[in-house]
PDB file of N, CA and C in Angstrom:
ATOM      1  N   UNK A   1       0.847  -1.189   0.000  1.00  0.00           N
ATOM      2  CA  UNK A   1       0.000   0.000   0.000  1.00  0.00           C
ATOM      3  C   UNK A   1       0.889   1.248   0.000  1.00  0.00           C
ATOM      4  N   UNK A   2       0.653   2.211  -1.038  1.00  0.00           N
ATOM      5  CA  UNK A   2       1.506   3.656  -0.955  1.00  0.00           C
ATOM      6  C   UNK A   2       1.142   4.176   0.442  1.00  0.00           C
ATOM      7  N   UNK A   3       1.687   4.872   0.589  1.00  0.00           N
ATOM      8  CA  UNK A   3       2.094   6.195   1.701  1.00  0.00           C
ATOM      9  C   UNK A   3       2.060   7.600   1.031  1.00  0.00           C
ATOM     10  N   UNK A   4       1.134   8.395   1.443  1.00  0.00           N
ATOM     11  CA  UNK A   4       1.638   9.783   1.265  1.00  0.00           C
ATOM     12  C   UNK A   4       2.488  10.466   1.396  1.00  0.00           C
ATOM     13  N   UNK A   5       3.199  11.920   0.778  1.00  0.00           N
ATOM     14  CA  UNK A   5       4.318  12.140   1.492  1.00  0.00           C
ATOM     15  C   UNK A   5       4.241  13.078   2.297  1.00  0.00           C
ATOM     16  N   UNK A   6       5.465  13.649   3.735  1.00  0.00           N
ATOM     17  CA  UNK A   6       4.967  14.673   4.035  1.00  0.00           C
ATOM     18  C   UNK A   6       5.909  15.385   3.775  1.00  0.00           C
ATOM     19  N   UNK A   7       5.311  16.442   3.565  1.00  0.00           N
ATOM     20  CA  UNK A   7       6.425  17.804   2.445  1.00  0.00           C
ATOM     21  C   UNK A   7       6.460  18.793   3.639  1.00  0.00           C
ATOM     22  N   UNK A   8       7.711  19.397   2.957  1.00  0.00           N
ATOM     23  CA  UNK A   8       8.154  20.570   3.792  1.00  0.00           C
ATOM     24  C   UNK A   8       8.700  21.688   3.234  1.00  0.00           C
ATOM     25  N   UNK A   9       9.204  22.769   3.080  1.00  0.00           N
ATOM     26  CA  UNK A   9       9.930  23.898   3.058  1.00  0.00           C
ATOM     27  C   UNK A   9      10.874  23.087   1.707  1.00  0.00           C
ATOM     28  N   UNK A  10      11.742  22.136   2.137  1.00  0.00           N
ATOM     29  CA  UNK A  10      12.801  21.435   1.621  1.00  0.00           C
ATOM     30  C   UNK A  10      12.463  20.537   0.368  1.00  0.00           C
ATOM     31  N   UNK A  11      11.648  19.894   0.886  1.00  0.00           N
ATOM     32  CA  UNK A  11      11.173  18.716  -0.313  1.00  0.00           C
ATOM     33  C   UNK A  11      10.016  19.536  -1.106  1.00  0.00           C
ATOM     34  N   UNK A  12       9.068  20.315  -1.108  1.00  0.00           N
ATOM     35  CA  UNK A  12       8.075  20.539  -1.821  1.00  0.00           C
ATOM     36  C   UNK A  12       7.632  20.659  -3.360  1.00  0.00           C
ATOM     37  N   UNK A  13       8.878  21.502  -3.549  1.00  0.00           N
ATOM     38  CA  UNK A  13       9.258  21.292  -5.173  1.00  0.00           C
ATOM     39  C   UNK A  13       9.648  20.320  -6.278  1.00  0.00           C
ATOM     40  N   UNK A  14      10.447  19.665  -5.239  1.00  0.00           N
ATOM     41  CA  UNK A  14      10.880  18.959  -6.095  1.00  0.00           C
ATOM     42  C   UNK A  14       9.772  17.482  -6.536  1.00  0.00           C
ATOM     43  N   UNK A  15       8.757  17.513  -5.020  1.00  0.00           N
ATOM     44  CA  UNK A  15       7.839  16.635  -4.974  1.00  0.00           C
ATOM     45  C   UNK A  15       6.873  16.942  -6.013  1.00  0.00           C
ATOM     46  N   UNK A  16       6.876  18.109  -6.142  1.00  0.00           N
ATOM     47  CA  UNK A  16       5.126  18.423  -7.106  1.00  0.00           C
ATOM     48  C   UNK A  16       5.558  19.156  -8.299  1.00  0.00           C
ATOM     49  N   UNK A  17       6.892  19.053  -8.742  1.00  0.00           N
ATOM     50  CA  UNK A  17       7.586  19.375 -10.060  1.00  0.00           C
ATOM     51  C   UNK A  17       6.916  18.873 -11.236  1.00  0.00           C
ATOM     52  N   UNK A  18       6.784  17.429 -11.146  1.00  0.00           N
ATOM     53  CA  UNK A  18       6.404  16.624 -12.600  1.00  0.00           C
ATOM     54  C   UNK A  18       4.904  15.621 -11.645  1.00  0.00           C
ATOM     55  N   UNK A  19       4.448  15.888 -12.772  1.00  0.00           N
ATOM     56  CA  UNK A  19       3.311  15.303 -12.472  1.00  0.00           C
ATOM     57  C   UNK A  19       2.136  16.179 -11.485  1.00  0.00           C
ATOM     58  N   UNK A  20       0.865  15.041 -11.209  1.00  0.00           N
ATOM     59  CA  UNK A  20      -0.443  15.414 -10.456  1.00  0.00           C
ATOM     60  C   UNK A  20       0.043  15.346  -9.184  1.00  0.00           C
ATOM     61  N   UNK A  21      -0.178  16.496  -8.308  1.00  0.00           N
ATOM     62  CA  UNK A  21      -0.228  16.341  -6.694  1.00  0.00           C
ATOM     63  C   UNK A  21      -1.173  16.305  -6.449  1.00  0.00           C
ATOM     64  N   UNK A  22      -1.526  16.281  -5.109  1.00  0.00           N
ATOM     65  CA  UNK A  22      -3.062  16.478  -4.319  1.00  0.00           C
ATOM     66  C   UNK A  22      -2.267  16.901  -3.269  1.00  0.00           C
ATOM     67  N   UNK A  23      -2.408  17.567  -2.270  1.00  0.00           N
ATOM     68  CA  UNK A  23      -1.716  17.965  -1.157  1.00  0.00           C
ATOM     69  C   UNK A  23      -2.519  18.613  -0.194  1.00  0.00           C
ATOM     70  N   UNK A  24      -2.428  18.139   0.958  1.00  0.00           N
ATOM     71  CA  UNK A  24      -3.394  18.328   2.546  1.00  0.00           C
ATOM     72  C   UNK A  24      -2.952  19.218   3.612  1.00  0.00           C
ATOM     73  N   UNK A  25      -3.240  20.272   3.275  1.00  0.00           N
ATOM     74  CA  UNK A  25      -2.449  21.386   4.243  1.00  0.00           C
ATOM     75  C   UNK A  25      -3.179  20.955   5.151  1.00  0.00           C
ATOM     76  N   UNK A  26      -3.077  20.640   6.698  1.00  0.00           N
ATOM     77  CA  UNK A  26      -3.626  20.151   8.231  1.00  0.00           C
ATOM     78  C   UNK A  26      -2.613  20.292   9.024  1.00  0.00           C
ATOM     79  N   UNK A  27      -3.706  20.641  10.150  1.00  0.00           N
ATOM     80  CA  UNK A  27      -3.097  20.230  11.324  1.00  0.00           C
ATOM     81  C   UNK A  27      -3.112  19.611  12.414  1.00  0.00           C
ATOM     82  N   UNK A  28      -2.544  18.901  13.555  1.00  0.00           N
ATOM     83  CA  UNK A  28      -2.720  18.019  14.482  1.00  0.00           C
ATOM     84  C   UNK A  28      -4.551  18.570  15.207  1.00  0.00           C
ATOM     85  N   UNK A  29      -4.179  19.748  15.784  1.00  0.00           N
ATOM     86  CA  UNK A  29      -5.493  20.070  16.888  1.00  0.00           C
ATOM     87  C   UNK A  29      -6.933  20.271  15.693  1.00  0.00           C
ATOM     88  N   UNK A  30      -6.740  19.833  14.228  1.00  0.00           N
ATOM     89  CA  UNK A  30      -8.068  20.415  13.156  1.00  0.00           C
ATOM     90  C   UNK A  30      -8.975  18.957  13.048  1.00  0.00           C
ATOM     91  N   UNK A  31     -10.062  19.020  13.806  1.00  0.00           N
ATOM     92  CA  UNK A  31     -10.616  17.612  14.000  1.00  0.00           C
ATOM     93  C   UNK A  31     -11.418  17.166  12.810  1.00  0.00           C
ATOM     94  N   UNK A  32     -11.441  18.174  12.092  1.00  0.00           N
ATOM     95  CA  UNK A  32     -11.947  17.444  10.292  1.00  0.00           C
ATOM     96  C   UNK A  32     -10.269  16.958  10.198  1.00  0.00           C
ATOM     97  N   UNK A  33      -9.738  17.779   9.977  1.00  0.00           N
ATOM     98  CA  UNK A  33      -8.606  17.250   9.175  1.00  0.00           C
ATOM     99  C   UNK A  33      -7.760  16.089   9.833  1.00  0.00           C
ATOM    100  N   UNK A  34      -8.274  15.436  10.670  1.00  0.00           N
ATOM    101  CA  UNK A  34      -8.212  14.474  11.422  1.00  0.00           C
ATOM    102  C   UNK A  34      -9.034  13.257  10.671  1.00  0.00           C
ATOM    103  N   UNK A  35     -10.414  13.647  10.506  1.00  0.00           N
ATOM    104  CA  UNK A  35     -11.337  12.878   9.855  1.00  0.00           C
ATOM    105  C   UNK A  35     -10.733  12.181   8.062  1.00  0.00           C
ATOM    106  N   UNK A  36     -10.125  13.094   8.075  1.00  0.00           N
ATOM    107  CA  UNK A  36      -9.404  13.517   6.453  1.00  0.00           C
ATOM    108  C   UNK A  36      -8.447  12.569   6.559  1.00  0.00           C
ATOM    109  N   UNK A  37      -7.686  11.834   7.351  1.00  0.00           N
ATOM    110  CA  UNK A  37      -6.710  11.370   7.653  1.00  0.00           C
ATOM    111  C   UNK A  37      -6.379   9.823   6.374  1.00  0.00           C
ATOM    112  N   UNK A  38      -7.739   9.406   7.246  1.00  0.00           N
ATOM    113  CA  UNK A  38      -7.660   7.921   6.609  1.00  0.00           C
ATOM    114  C   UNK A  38      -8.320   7.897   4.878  1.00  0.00           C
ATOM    115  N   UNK A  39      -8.960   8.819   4.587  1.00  0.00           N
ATOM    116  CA  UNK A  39      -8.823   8.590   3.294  1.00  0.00           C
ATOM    117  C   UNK A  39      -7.607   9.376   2.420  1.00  0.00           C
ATOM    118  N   UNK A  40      -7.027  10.439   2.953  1.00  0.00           N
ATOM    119  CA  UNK A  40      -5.941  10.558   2.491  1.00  0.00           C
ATOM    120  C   UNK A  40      -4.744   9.436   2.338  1.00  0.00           C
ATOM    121  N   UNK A  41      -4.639   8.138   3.371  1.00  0.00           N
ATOM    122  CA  UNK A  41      -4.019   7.234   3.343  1.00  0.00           C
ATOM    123  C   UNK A  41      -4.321   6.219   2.009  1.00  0.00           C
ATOM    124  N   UNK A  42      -5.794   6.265   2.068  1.00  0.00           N
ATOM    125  CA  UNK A  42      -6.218   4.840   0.866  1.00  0.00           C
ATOM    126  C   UNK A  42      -6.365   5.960  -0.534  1.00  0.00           C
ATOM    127  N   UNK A  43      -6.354   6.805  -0.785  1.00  0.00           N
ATOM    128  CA  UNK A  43      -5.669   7.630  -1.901  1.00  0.00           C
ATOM    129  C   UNK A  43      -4.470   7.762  -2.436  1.00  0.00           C
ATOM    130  N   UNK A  44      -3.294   7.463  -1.091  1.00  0.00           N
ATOM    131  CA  UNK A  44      -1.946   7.168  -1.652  1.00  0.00           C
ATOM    132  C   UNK A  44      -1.687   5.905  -1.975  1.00  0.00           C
ATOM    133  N   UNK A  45      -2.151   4.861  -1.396  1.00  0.00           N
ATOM    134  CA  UNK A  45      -2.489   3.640  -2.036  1.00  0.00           C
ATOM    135  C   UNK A  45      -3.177   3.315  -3.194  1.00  0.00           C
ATOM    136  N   UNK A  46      -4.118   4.244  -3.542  1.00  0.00           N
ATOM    137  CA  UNK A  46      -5.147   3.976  -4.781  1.00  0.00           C
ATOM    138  C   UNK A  46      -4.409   4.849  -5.711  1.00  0.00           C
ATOM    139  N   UNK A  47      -3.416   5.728  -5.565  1.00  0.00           N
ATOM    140  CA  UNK A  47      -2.671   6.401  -7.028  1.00  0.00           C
ATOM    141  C   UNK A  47      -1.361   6.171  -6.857  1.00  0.00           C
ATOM    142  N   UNK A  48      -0.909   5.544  -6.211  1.00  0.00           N
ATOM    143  CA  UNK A  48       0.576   4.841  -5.702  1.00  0.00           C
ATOM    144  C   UNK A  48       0.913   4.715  -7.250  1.00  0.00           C
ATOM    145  N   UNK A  49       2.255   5.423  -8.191  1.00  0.00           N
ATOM    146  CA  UNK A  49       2.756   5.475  -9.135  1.00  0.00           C
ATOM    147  C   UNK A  49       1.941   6.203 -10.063  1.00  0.00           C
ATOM    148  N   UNK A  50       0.987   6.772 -10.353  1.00  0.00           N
ATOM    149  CA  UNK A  50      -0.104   7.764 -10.741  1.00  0.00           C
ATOM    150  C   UNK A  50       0.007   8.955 -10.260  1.00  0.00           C
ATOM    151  N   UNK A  51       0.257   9.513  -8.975  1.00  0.00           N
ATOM    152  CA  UNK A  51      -0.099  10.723  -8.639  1.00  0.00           C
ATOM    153  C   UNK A  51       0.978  10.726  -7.107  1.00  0.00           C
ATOM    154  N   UNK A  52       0.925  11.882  -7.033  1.00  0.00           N
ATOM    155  CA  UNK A  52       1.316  12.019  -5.651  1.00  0.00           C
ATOM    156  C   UNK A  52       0.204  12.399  -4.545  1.00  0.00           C
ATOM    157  N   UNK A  53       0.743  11.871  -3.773  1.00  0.00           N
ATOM    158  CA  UNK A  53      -0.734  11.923  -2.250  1.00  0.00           C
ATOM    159  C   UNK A  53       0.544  12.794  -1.263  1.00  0.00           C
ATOM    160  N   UNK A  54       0.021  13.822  -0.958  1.00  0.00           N
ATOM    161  CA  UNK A  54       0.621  14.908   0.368  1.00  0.00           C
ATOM    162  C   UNK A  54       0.137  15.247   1.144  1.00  0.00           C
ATOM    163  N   UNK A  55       0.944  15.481   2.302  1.00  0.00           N
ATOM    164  CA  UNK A  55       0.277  16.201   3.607  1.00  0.00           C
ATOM    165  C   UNK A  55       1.239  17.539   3.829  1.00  0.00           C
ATOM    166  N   UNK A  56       1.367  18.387   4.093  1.00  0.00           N
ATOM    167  CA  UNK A  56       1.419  19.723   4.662  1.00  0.00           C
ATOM    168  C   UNK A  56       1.280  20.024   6.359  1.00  0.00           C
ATOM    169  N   UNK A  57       1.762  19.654   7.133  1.00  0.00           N
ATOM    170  CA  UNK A  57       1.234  20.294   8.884  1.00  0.00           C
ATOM    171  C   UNK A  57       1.398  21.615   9.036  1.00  0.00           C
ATOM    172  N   UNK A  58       0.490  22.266   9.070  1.00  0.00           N
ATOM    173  CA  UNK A  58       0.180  23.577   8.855  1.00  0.00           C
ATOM    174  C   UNK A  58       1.611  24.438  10.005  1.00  0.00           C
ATOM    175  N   UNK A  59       0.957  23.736  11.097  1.00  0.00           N
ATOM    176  CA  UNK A  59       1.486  24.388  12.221  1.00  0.00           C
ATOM    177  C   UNK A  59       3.416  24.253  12.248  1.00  0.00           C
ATOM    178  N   UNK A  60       3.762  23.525  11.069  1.00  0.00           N
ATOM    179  CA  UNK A  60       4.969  23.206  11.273  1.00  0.00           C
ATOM    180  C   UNK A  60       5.595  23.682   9.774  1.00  0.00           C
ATOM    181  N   UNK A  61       4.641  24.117   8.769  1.00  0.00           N
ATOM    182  CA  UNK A  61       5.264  24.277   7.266  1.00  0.00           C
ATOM    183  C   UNK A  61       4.218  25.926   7.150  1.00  0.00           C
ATOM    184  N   UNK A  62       4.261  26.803   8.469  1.00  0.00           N
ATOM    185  CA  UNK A  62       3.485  28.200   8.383  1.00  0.00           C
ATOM    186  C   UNK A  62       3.670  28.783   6.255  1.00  0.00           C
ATOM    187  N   UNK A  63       5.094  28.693   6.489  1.00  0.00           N
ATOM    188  CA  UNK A  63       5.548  29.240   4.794  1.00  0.00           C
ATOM    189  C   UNK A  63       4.520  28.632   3.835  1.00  0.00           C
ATOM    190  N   UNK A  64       4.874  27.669   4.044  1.00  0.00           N
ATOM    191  CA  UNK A  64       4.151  27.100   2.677  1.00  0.00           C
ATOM    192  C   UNK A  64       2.573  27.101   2.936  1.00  0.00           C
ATOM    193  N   UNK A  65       2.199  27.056   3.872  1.00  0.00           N
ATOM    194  CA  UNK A  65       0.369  27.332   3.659  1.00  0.00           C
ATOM    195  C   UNK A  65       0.397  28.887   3.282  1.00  0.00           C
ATOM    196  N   UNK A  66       1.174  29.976   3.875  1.00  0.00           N
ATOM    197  CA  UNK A  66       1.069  31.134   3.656  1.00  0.00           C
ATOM    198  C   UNK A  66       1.230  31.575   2.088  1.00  0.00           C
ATOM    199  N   UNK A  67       2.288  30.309   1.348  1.00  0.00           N
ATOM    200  CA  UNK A  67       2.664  31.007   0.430  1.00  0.00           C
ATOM    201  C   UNK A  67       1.401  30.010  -0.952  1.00  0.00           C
ATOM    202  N   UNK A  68       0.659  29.309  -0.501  1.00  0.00           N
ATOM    203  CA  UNK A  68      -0.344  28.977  -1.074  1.00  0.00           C
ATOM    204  C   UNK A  68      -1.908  29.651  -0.936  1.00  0.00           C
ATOM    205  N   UNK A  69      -1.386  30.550  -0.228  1.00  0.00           N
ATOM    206  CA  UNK A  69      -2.932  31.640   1.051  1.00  0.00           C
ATOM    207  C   UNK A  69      -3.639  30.338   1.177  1.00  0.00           C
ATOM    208  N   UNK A  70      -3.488  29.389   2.223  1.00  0.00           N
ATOM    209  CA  UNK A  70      -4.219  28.813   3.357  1.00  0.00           C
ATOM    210  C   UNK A  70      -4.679  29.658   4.288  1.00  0.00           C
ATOM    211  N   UNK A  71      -6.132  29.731   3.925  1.00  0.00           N
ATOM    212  CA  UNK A  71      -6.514  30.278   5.312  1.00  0.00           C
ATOM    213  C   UNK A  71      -7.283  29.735   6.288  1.00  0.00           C
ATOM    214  N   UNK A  72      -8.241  28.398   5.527  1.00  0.00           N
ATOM    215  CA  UNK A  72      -8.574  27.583   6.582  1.00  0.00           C
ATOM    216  C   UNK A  72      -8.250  26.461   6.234  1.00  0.00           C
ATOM    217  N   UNK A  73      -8.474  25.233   7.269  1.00  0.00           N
ATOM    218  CA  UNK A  73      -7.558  24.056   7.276  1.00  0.00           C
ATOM    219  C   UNK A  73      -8.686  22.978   7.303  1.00  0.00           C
ATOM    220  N   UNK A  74      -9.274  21.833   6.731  1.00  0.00           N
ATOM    221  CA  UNK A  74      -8.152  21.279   5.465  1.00  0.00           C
ATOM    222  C   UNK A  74      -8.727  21.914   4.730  1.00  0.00           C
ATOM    223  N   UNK A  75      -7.667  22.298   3.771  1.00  0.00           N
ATOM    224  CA  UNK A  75      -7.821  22.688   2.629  1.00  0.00           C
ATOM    225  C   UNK A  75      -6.850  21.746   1.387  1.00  0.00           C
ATOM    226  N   UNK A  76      -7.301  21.296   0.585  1.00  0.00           N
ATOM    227  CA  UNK A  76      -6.671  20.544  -0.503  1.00  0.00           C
ATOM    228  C   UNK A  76      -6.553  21.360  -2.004  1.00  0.00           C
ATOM    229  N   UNK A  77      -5.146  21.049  -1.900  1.00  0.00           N
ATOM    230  CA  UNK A  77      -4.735  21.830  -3.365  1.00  0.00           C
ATOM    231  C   UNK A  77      -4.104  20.776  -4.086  1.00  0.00           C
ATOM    232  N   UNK A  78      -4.346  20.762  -5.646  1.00  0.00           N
ATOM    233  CA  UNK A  78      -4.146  19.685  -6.691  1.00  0.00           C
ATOM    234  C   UNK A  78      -3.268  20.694  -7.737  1.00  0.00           C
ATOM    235  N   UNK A  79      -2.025  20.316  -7.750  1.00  0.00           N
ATOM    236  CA  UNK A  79      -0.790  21.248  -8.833  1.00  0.00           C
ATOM    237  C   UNK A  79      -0.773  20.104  -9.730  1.00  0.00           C
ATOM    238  N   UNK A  80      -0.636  20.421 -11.256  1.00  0.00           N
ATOM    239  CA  UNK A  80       0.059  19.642 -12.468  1.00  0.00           C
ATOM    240  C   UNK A  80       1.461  20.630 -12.580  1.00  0.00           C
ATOM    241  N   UNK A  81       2.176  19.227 -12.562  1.00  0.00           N
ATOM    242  CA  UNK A  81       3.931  20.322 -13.000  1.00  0.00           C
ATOM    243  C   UNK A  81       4.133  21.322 -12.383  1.00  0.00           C
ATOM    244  N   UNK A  82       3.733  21.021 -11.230  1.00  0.00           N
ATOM    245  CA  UNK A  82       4.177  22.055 -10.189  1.00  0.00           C
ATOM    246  C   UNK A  82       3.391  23.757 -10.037  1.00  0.00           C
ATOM    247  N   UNK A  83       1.886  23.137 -11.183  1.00  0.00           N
ATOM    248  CA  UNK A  83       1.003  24.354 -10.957  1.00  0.00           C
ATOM    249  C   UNK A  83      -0.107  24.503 -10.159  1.00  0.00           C
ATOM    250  N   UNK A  84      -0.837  25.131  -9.385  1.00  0.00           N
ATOM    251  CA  UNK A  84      -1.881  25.094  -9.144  1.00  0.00           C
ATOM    252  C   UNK A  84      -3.299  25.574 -10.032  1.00  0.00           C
ATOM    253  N   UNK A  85      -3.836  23.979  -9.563  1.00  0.00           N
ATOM    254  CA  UNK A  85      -4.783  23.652 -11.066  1.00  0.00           C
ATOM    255  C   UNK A  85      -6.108  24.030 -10.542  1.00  0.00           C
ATOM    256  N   UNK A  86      -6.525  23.552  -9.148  1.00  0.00           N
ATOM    257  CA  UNK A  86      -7.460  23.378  -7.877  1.00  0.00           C
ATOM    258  C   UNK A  86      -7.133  23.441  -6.554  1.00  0.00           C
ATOM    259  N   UNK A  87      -8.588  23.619  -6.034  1.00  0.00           N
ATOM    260  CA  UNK A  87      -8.309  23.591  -4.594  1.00  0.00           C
ATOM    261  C   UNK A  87      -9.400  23.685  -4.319  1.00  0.00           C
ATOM    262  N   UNK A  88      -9.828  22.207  -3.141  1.00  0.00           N
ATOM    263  CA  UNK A  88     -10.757  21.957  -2.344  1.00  0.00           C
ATOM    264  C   UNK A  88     -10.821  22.500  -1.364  1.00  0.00           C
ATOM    265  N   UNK A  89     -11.547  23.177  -0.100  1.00  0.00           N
ATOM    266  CA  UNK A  89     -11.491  23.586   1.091  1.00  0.00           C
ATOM    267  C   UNK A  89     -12.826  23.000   1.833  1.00  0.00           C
ATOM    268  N   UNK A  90     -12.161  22.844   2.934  1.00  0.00           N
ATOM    269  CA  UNK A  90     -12.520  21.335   4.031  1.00  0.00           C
ATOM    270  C   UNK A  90     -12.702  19.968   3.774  1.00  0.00           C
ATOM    271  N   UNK A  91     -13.538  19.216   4.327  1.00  0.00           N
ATOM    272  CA  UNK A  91     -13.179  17.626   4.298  1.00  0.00           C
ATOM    273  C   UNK A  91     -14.528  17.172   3.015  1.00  0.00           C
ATOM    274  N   UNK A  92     -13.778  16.679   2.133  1.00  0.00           N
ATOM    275  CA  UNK A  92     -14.347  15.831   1.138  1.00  0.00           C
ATOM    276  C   UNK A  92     -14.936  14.561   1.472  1.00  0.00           C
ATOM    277  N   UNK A  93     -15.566  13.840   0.336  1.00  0.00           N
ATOM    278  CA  UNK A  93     -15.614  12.329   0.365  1.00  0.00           C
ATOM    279  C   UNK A  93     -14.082  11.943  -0.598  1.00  0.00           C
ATOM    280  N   UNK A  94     -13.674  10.604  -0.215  1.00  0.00           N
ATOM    281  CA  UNK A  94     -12.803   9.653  -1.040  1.00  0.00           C
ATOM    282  C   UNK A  94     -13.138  10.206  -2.439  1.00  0.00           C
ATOM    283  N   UNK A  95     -14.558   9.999  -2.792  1.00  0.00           N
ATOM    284  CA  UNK A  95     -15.172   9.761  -4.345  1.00  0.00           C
ATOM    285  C   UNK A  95     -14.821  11.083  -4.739  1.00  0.00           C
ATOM    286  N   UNK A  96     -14.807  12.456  -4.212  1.00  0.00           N
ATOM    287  CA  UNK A  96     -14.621  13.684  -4.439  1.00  0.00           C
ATOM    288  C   UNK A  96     -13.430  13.925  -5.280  1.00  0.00           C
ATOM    289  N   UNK A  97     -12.224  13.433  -4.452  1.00  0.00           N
ATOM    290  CA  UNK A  97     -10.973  13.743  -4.141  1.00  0.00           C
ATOM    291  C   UNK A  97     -10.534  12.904  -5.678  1.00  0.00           C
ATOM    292  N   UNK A  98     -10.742  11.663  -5.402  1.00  0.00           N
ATOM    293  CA  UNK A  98     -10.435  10.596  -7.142  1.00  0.00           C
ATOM    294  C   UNK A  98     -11.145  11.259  -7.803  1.00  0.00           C
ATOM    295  N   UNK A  99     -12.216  11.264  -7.869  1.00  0.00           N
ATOM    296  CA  UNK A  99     -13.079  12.172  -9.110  1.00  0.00           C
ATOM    297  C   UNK A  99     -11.797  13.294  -9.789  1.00  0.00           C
ATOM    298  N   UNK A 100     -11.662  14.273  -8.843  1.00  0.00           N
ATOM    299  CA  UNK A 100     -10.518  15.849  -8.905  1.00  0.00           C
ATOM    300  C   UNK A 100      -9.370  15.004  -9.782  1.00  0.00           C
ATOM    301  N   UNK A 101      -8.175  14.018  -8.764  1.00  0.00           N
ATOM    302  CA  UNK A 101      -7.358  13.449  -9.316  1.00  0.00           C
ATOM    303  C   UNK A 101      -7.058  12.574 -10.909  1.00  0.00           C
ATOM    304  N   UNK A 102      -8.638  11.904 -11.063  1.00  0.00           N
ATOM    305  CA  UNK A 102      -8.618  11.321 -12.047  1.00  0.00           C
ATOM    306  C   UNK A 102      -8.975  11.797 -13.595  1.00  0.00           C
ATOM    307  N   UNK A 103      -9.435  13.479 -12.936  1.00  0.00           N
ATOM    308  CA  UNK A 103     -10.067  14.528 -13.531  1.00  0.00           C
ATOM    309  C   UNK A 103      -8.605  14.901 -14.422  1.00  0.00           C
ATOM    310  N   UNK A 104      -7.563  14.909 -14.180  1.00  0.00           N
ATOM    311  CA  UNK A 104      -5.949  15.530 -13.921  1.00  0.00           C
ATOM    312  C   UNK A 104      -5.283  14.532 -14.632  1.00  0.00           C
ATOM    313  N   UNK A 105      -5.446  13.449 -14.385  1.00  0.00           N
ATOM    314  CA  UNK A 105      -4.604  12.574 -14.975  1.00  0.00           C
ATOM    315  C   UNK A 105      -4.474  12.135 -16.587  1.00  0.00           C
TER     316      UNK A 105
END
């Protein structure tokens, strides 16, 4: 089963350079984005070599939600080649999220 990744300051670019991201700006104390958790997991499993599956911890990557204007949390943003294509804000269904991704691919 894939794993999502979790991006930071360091890795971000180079993660969502080529290809579809999906990426989960959250944070620990955001009890949707808590809820958000486990289908973000069976999404990195269900596009494992297809897409990239990300997480973002708000409270620990401030830059990068700032420099995407996160203003509330979860919020999901989907880049091709490192663009921003979309962006969901708060907690989806699974079917939502593949729908977006498969929309991209």
């Amino acid at each position: 089963m894939g794993k999502y990744k979790e991006l930071t300051q360091d890795n971000f670019e180079a993660t969502v350079k080529e290809g579809i991201s999906m990426v989960d700006f959250w944070a620990p104390w955001c009890g949707p984005c808590r809820m958000l958790a486990p289908v973000i997991d069976e999404l990195a499993g269900d596009f494992e070599g297809k897409a990239n599956i990300c997480k973002v911890n708000t409270d620990e990557e401030q830059d990068l939600a700032v420099k995407f204007g996160v203003r509330s949390i979860p919020t999901v943003i989907f880049l091709k080649d490192g663009e921003v294509v979309d962006q969901m804000i708060g907690a989806a269904s699974k079917q939502a999220f593949s729908d977006k991704i498969n929309s991209l691919l």
